[in-house]
PDB file of N, CA and C in Angstrom:
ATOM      1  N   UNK A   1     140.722  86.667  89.703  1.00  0.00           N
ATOM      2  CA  UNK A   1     139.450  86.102  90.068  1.00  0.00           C
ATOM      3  C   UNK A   1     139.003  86.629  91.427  1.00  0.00           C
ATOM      4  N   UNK A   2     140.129  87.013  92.721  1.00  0.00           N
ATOM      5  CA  UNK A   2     139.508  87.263  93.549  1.00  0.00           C
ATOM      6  C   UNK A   2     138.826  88.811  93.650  1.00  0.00           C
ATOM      7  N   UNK A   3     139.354  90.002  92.677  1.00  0.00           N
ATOM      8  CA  UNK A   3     138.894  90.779  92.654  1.00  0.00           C
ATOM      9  C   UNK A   3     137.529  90.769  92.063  1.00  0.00           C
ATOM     10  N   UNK A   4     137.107  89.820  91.005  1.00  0.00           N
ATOM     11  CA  UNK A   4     135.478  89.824  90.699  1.00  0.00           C
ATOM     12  C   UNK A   4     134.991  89.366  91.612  1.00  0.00           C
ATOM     13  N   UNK A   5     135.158  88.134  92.593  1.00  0.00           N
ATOM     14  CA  UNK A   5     134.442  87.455  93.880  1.00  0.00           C
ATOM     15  C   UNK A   5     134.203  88.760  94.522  1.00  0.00           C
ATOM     16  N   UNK A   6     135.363  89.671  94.443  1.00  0.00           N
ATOM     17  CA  UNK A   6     135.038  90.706  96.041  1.00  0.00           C
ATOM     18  C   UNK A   6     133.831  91.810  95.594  1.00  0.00           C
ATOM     19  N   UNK A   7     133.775  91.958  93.738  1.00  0.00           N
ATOM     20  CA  UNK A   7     132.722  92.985  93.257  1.00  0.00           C
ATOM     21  C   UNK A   7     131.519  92.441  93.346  1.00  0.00           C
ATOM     22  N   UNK A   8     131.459  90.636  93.224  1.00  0.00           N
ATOM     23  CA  UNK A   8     130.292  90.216  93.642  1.00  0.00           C
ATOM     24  C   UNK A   8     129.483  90.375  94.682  1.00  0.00           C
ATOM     25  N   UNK A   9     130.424  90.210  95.694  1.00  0.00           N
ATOM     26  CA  UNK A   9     130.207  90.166  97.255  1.00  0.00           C
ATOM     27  C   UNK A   9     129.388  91.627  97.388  1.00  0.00           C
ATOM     28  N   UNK A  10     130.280  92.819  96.794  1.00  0.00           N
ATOM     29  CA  UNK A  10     129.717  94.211  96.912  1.00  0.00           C
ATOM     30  C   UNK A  10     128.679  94.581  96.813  1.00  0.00           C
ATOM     31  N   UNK A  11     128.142  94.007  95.107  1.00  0.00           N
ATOM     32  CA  UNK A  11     126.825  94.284  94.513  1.00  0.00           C
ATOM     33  C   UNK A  11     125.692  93.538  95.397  1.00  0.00           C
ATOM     34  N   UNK A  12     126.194  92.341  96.391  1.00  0.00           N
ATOM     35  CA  UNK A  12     124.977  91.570  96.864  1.00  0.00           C
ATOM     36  C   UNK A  12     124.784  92.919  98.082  1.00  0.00           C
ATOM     37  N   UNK A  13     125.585  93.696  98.731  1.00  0.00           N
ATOM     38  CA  UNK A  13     125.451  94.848  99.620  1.00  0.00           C
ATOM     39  C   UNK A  13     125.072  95.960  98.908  1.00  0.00           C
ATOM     40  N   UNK A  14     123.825  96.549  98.897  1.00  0.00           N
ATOM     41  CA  UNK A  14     123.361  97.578  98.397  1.00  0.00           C
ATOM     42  C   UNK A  14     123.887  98.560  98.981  1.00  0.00           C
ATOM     43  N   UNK A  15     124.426  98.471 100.142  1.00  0.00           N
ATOM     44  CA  UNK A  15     125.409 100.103 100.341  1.00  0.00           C
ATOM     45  C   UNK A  15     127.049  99.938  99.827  1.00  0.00           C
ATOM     46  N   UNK A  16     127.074  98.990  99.335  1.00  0.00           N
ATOM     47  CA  UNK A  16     128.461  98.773  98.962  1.00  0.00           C
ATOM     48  C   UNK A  16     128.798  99.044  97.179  1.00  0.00           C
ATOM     49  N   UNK A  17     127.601  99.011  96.459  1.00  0.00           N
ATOM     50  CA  UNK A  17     127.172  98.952  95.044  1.00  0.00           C
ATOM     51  C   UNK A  17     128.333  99.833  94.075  1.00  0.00           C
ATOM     52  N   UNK A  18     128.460 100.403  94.752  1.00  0.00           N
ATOM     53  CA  UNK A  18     129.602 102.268  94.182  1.00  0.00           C
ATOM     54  C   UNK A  18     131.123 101.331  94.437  1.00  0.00           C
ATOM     55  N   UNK A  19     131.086 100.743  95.220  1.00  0.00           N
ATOM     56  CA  UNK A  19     132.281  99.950  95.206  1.00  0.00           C
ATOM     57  C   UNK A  19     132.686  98.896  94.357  1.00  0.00           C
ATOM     58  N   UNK A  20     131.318  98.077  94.283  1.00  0.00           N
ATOM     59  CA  UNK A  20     131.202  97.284  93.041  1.00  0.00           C
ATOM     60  C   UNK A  20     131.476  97.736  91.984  1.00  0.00           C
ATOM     61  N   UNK A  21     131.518  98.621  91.644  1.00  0.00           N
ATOM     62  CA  UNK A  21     131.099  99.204  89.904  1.00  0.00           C
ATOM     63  C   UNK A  21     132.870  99.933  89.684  1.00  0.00           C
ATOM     64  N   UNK A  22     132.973 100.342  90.985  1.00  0.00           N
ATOM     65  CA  UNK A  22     134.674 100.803  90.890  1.00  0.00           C
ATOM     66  C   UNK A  22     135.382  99.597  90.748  1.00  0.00           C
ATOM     67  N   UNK A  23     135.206  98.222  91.605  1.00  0.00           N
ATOM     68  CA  UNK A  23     136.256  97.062  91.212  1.00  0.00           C
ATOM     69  C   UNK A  23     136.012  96.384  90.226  1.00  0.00           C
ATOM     70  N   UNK A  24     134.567  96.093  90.009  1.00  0.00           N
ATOM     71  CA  UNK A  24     134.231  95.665  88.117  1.00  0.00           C
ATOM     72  C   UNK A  24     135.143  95.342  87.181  1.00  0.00           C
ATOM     73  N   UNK A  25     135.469  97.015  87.169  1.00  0.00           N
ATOM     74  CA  UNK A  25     136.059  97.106  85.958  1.00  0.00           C
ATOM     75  C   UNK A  25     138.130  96.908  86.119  1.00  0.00           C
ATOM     76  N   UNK A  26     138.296  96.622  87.358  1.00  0.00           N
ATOM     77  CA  UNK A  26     139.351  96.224  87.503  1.00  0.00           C
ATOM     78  C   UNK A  26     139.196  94.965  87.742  1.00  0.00           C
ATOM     79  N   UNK A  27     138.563  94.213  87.738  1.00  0.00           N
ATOM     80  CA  UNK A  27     138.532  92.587  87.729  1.00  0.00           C
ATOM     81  C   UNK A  27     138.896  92.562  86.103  1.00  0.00           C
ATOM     82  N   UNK A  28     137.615  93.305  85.184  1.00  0.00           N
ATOM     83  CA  UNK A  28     137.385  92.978  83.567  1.00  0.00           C
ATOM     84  C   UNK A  28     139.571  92.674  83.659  1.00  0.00           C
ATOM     85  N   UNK A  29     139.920  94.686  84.061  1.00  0.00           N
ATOM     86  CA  UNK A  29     141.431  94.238  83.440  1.00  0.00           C
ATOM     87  C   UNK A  29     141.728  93.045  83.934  1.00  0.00           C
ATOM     88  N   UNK A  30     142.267  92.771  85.054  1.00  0.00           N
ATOM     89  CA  UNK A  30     143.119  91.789  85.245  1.00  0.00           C
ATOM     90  C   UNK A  30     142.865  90.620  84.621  1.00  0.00           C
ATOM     91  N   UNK A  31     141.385  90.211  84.415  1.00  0.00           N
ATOM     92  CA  UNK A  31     140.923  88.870  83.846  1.00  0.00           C
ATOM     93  C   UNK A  31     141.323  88.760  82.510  1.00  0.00           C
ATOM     94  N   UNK A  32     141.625  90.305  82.103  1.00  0.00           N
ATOM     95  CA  UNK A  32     142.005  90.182  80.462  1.00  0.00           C
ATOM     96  C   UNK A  32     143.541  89.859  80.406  1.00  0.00           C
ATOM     97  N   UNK A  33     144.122  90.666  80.899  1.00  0.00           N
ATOM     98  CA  UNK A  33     145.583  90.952  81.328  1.00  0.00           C
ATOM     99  C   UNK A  33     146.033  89.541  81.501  1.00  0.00           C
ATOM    100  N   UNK A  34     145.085  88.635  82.477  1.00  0.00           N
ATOM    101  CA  UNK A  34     145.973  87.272  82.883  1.00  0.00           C
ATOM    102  C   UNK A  34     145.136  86.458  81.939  1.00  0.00           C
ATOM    103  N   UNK A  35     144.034  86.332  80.859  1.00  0.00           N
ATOM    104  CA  UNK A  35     144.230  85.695  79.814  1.00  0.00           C
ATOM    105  C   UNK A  35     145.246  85.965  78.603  1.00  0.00           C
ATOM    106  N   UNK A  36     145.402  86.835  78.598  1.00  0.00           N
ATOM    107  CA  UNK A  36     146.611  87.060  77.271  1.00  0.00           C
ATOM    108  C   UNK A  36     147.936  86.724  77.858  1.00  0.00           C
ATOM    109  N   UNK A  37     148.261  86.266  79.333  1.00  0.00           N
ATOM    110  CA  UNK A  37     149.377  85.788  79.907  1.00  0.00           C
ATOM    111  C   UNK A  37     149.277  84.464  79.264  1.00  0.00           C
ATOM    112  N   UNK A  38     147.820  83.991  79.821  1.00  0.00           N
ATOM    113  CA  UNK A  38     147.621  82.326  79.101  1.00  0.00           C
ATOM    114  C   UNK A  38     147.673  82.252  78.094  1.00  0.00           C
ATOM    115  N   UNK A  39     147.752  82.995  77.073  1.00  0.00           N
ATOM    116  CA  UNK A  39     147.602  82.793  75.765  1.00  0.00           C
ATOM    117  C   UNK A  39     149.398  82.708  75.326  1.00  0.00           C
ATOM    118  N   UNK A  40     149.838  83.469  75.542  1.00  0.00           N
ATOM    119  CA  UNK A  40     151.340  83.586  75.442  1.00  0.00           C
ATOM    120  C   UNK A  40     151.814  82.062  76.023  1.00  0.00           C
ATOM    121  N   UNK A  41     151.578  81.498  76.770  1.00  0.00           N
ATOM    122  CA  UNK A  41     152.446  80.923  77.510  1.00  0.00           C
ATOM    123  C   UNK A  41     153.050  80.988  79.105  1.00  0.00           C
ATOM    124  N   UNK A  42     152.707  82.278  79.305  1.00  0.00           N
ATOM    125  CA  UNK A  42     153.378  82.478  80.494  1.00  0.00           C
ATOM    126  C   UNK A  42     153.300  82.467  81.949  1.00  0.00           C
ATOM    127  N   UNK A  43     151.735  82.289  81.956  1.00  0.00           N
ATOM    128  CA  UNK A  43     150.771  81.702  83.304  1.00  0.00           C
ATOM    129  C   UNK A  43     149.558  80.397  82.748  1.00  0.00           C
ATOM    130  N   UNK A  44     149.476  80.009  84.063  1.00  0.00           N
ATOM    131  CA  UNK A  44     148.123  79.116  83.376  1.00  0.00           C
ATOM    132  C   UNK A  44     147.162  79.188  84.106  1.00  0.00           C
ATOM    133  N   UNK A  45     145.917  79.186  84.423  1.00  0.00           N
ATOM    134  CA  UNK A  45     144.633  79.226  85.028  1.00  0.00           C
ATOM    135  C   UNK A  45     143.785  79.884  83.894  1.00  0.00           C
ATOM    136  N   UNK A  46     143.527  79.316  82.779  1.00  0.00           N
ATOM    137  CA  UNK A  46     142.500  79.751  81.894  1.00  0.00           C
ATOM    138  C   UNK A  46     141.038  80.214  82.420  1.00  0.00           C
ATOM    139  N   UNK A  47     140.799  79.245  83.321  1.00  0.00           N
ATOM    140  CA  UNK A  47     139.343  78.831  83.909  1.00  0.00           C
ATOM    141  C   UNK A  47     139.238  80.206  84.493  1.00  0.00           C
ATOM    142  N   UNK A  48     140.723  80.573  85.192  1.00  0.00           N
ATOM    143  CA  UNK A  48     140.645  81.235  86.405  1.00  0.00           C
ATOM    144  C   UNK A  48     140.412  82.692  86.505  1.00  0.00           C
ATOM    145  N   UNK A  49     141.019  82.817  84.825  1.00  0.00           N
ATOM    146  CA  UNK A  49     141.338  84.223  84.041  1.00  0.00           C
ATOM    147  C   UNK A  49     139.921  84.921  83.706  1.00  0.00           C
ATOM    148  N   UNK A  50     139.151  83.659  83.140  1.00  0.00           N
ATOM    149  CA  UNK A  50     138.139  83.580  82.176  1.00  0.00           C
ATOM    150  C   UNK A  50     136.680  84.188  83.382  1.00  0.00           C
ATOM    151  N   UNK A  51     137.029  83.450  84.750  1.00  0.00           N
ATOM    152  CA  UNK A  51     136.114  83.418  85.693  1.00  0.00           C
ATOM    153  C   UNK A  51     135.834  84.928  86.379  1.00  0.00           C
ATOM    154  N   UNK A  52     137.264  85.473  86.559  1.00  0.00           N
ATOM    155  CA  UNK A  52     137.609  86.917  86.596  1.00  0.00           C
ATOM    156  C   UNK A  52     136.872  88.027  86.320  1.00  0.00           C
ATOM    157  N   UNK A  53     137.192  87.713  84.610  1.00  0.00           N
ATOM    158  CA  UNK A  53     136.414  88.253  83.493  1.00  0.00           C
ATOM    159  C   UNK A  53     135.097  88.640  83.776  1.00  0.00           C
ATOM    160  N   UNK A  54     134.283  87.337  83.712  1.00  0.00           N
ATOM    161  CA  UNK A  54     133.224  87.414  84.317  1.00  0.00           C
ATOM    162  C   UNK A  54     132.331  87.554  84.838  1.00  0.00           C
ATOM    163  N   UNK A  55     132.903  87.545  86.457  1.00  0.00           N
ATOM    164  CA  UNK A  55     132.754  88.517  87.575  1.00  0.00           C
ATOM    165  C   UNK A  55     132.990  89.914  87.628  1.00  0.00           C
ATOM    166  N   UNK A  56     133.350  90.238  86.580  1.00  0.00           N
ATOM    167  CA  UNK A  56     134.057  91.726  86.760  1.00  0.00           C
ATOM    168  C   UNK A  56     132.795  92.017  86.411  1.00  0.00           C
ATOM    169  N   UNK A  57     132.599  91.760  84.866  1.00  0.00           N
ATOM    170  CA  UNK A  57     131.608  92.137  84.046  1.00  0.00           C
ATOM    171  C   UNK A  57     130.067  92.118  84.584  1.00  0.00           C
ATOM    172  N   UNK A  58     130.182  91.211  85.589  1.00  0.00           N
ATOM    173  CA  UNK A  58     128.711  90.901  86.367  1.00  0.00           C
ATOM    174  C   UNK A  58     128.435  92.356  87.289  1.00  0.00           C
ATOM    175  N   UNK A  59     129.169  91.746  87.961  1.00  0.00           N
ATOM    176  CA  UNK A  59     129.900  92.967  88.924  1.00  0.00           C
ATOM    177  C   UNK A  59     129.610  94.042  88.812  1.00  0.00           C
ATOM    178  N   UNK A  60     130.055  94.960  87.609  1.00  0.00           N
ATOM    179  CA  UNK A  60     129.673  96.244  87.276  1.00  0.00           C
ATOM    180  C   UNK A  60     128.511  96.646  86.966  1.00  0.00           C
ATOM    181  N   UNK A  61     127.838  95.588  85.883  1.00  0.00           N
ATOM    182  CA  UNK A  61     126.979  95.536  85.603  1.00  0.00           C
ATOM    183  C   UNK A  61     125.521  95.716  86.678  1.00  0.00           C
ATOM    184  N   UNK A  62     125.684  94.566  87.163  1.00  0.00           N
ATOM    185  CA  UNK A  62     124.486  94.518  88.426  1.00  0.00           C
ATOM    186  C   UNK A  62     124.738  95.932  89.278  1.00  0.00           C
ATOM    187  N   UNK A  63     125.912  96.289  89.787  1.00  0.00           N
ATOM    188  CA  UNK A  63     126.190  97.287  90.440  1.00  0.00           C
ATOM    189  C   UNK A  63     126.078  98.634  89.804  1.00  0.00           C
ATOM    190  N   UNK A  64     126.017  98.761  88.655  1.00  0.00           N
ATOM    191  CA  UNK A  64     125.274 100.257  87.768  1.00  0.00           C
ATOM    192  C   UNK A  64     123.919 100.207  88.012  1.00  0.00           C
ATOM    193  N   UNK A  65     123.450  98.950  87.885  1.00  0.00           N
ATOM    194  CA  UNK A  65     121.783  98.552  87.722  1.00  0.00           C
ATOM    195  C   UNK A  65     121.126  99.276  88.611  1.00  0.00           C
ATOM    196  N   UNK A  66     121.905  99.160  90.213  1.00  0.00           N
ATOM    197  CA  UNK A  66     121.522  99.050  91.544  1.00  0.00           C
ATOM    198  C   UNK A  66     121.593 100.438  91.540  1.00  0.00           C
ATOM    199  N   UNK A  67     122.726 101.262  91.425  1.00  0.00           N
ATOM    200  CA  UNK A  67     122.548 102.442  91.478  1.00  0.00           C
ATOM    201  C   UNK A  67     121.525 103.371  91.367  1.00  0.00           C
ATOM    202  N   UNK A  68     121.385 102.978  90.026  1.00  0.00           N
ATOM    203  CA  UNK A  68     120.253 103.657  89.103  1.00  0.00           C
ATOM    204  C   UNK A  68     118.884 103.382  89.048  1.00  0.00           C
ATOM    205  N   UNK A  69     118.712 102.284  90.263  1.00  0.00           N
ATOM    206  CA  UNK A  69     117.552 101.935  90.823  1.00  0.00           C
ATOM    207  C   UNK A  69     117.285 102.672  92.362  1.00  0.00           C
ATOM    208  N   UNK A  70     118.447 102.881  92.813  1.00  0.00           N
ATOM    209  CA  UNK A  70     118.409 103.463  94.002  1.00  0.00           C
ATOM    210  C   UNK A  70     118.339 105.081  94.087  1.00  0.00           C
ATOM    211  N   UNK A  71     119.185 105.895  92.937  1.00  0.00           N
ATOM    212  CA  UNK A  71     118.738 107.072  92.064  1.00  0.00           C
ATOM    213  C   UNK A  71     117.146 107.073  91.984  1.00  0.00           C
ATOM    214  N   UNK A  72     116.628 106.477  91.170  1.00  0.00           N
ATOM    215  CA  UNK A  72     115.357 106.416  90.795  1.00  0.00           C
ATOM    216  C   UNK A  72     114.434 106.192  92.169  1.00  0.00           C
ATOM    217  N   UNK A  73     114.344 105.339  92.671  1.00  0.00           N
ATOM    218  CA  UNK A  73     113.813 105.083  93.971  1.00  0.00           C
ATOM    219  C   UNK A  73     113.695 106.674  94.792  1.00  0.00           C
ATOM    220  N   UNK A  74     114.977 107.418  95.017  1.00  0.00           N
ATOM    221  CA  UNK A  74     115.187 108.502  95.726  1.00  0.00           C
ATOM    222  C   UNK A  74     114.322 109.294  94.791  1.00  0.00           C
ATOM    223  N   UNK A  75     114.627 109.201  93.786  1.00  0.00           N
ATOM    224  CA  UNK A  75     113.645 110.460  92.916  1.00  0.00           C
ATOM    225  C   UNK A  75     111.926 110.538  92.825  1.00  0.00           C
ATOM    226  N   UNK A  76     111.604 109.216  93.137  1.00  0.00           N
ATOM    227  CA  UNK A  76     109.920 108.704  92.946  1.00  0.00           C
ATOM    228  C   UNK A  76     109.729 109.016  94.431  1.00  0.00           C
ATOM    229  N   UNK A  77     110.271 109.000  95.554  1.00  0.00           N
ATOM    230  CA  UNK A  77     110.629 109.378  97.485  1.00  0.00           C
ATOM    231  C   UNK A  77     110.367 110.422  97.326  1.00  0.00           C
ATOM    232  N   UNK A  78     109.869 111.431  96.609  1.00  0.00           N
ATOM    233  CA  UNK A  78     110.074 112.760  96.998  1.00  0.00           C
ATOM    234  C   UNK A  78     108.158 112.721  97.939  1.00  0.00           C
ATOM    235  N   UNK A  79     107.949 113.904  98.259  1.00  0.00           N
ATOM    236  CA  UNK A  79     106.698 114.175  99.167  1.00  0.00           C
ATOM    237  C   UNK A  79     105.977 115.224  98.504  1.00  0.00           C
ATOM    238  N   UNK A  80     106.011 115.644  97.168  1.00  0.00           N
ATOM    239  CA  UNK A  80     105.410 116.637  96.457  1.00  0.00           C
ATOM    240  C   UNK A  80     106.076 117.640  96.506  1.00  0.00           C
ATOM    241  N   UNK A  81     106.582 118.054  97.028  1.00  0.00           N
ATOM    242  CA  UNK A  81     107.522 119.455  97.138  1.00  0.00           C
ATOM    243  C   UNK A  81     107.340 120.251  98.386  1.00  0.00           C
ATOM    244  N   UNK A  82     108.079 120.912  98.517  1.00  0.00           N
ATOM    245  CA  UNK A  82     107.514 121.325 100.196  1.00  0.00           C
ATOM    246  C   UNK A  82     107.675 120.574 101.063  1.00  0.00           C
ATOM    247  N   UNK A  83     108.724 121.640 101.894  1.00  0.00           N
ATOM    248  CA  UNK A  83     109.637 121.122 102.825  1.00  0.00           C
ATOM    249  C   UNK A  83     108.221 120.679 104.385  1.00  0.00           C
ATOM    250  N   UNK A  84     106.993 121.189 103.908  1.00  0.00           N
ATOM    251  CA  UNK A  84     106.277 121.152 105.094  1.00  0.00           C
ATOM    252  C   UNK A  84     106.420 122.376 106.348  1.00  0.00           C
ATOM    253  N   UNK A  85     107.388 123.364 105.749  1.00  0.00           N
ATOM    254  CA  UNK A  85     107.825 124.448 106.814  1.00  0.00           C
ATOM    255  C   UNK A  85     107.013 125.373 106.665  1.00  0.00           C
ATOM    256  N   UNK A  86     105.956 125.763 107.847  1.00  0.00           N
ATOM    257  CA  UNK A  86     105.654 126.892 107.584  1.00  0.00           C
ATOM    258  C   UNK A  86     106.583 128.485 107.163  1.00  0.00           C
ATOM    259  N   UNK A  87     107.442 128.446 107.383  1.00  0.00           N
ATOM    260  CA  UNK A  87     108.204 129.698 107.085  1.00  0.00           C
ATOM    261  C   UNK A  87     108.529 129.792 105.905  1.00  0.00           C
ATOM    262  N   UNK A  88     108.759 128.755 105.102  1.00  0.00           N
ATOM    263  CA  UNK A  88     109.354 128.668 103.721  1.00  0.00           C
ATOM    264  C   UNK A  88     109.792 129.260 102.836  1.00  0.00           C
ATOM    265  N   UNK A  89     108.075 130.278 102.451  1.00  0.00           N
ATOM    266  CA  UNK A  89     107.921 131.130 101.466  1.00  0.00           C
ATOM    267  C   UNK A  89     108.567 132.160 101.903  1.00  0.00           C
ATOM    268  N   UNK A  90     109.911 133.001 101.737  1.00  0.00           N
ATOM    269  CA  UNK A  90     110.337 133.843 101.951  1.00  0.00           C
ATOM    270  C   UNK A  90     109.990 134.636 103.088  1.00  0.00           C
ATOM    271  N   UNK A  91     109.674 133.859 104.458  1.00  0.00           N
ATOM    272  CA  UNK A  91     109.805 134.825 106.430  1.00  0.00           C
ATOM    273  C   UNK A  91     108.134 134.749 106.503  1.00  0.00           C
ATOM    274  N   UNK A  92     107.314 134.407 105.352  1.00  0.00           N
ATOM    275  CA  UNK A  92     105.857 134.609 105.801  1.00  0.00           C
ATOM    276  C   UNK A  92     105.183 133.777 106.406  1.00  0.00           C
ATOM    277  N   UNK A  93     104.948 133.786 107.586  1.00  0.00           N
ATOM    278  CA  UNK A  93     103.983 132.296 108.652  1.00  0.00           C
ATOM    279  C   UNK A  93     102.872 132.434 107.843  1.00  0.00           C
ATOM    280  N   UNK A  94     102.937 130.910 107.535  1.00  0.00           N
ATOM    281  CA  UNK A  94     101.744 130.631 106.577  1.00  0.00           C
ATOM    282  C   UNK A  94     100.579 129.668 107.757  1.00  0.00           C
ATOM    283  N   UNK A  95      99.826 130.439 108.790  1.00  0.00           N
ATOM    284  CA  UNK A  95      98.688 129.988 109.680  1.00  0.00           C
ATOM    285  C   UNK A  95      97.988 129.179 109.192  1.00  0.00           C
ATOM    286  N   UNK A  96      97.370 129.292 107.959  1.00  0.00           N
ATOM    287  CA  UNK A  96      96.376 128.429 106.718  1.00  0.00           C
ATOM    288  C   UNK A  96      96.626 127.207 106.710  1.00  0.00           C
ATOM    289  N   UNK A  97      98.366 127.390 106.034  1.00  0.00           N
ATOM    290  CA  UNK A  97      98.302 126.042 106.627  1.00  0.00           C
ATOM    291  C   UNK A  97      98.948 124.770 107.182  1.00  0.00           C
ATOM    292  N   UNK A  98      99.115 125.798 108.294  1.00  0.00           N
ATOM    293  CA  UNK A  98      99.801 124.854 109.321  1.00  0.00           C
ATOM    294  C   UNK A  98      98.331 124.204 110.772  1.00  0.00           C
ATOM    295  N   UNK A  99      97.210 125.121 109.999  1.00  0.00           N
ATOM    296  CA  UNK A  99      95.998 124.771 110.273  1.00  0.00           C
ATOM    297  C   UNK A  99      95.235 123.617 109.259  1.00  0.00           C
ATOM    298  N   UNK A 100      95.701 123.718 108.155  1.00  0.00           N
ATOM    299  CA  UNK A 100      95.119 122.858 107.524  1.00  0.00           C
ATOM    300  C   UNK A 100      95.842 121.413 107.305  1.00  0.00           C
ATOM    301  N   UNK A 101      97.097 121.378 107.771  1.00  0.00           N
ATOM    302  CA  UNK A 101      98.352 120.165 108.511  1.00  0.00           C
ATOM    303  C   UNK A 101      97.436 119.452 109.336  1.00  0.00           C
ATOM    304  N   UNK A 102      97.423 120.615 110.414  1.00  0.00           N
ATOM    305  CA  UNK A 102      96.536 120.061 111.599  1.00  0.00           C
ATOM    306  C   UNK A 102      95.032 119.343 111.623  1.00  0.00           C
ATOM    307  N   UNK A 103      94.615 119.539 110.881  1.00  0.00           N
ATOM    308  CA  UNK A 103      93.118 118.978 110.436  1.00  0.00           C
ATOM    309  C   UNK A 103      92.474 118.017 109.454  1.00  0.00           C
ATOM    310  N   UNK A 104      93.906 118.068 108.540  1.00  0.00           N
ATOM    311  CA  UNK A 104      94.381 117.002 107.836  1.00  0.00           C
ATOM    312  C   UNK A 104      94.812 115.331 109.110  1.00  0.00           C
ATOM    313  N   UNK A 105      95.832 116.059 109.921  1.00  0.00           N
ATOM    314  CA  UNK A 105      96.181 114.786 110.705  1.00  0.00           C
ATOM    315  C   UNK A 105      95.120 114.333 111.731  1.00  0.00           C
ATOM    316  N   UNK A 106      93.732 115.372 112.130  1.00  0.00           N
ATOM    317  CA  UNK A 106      92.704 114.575 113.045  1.00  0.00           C
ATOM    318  C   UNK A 106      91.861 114.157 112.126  1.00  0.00           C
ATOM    319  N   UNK A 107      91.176 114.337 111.252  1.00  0.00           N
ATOM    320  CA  UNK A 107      90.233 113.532 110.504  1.00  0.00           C
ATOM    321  C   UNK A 107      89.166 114.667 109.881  1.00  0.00           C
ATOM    322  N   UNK A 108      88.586 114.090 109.187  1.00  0.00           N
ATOM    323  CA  UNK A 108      87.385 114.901 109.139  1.00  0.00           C
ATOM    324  C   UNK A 108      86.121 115.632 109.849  1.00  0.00           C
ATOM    325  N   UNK A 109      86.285 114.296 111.153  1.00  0.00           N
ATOM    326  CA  UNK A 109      85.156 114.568 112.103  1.00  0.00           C
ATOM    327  C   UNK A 109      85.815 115.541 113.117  1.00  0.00           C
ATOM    328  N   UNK A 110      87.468 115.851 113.424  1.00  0.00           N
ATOM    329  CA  UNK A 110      87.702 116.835 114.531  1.00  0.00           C
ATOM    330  C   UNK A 110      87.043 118.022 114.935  1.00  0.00           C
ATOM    331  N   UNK A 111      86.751 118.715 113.351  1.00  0.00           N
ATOM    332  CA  UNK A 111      86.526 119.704 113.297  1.00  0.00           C
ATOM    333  C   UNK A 111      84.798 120.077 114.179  1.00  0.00           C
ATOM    334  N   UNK A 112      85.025 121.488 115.023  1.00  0.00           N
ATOM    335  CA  UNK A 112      83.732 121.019 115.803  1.00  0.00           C
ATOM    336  C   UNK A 112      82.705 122.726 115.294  1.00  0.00           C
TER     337      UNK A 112
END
């Protein structure tokens, strides 16, 4: 159980999310692992096994979600292409427009 609490804890930290999704699925085992103990006989905390489980499964879950929202997020972040460098295009100073940058950022009326 305490390893799903700690994947919970992870997924609520969006820089921690990659961590979540790695302990997840080691909560799922153990929660399984120590219900089939309970089932045998040989430990008891059903609740505790079951709660594990759970959390694991939450855990990973929410924490793939996040990823792949934060993937996506980075991918929709882009600025059109173009690094904004005039040099870019293979060594050629592009004047045009690093003039047209410039006239873009005073307004329409700069221009005299």
């Amino acid at each position: 159980m305490v390893v799903g609490v700690v994947g919970v804890f992870l997924v609520t930290t969006v820089y921690f999310a990659v961590f979540a999704v790695i302990v997840g699925p080691v909560a799922v085992g153990l929660g399984i692992s120590a219900r089939r103990k309970v089932k045998r006989g040989e430990a008891h905390g059903s609740g505790f096994a079951t709660a594990g489980l759970v959390m694991g499964i939450v855990s990973s879950v929410i924490g793939a979600a996040v990823i792949a929202l934060i993937v996506i997020a980075f991918a929709l972040a882009g600025d059109g292409g173009g690094s904004g460098d005039p040099w870019e295009d293979g060594g050629t100073f592009r004047a045009g427009a690093v003039a047209a940058d410039r006239d873009a950022e005073r307004g329409p009326t700069a221009r005299v």
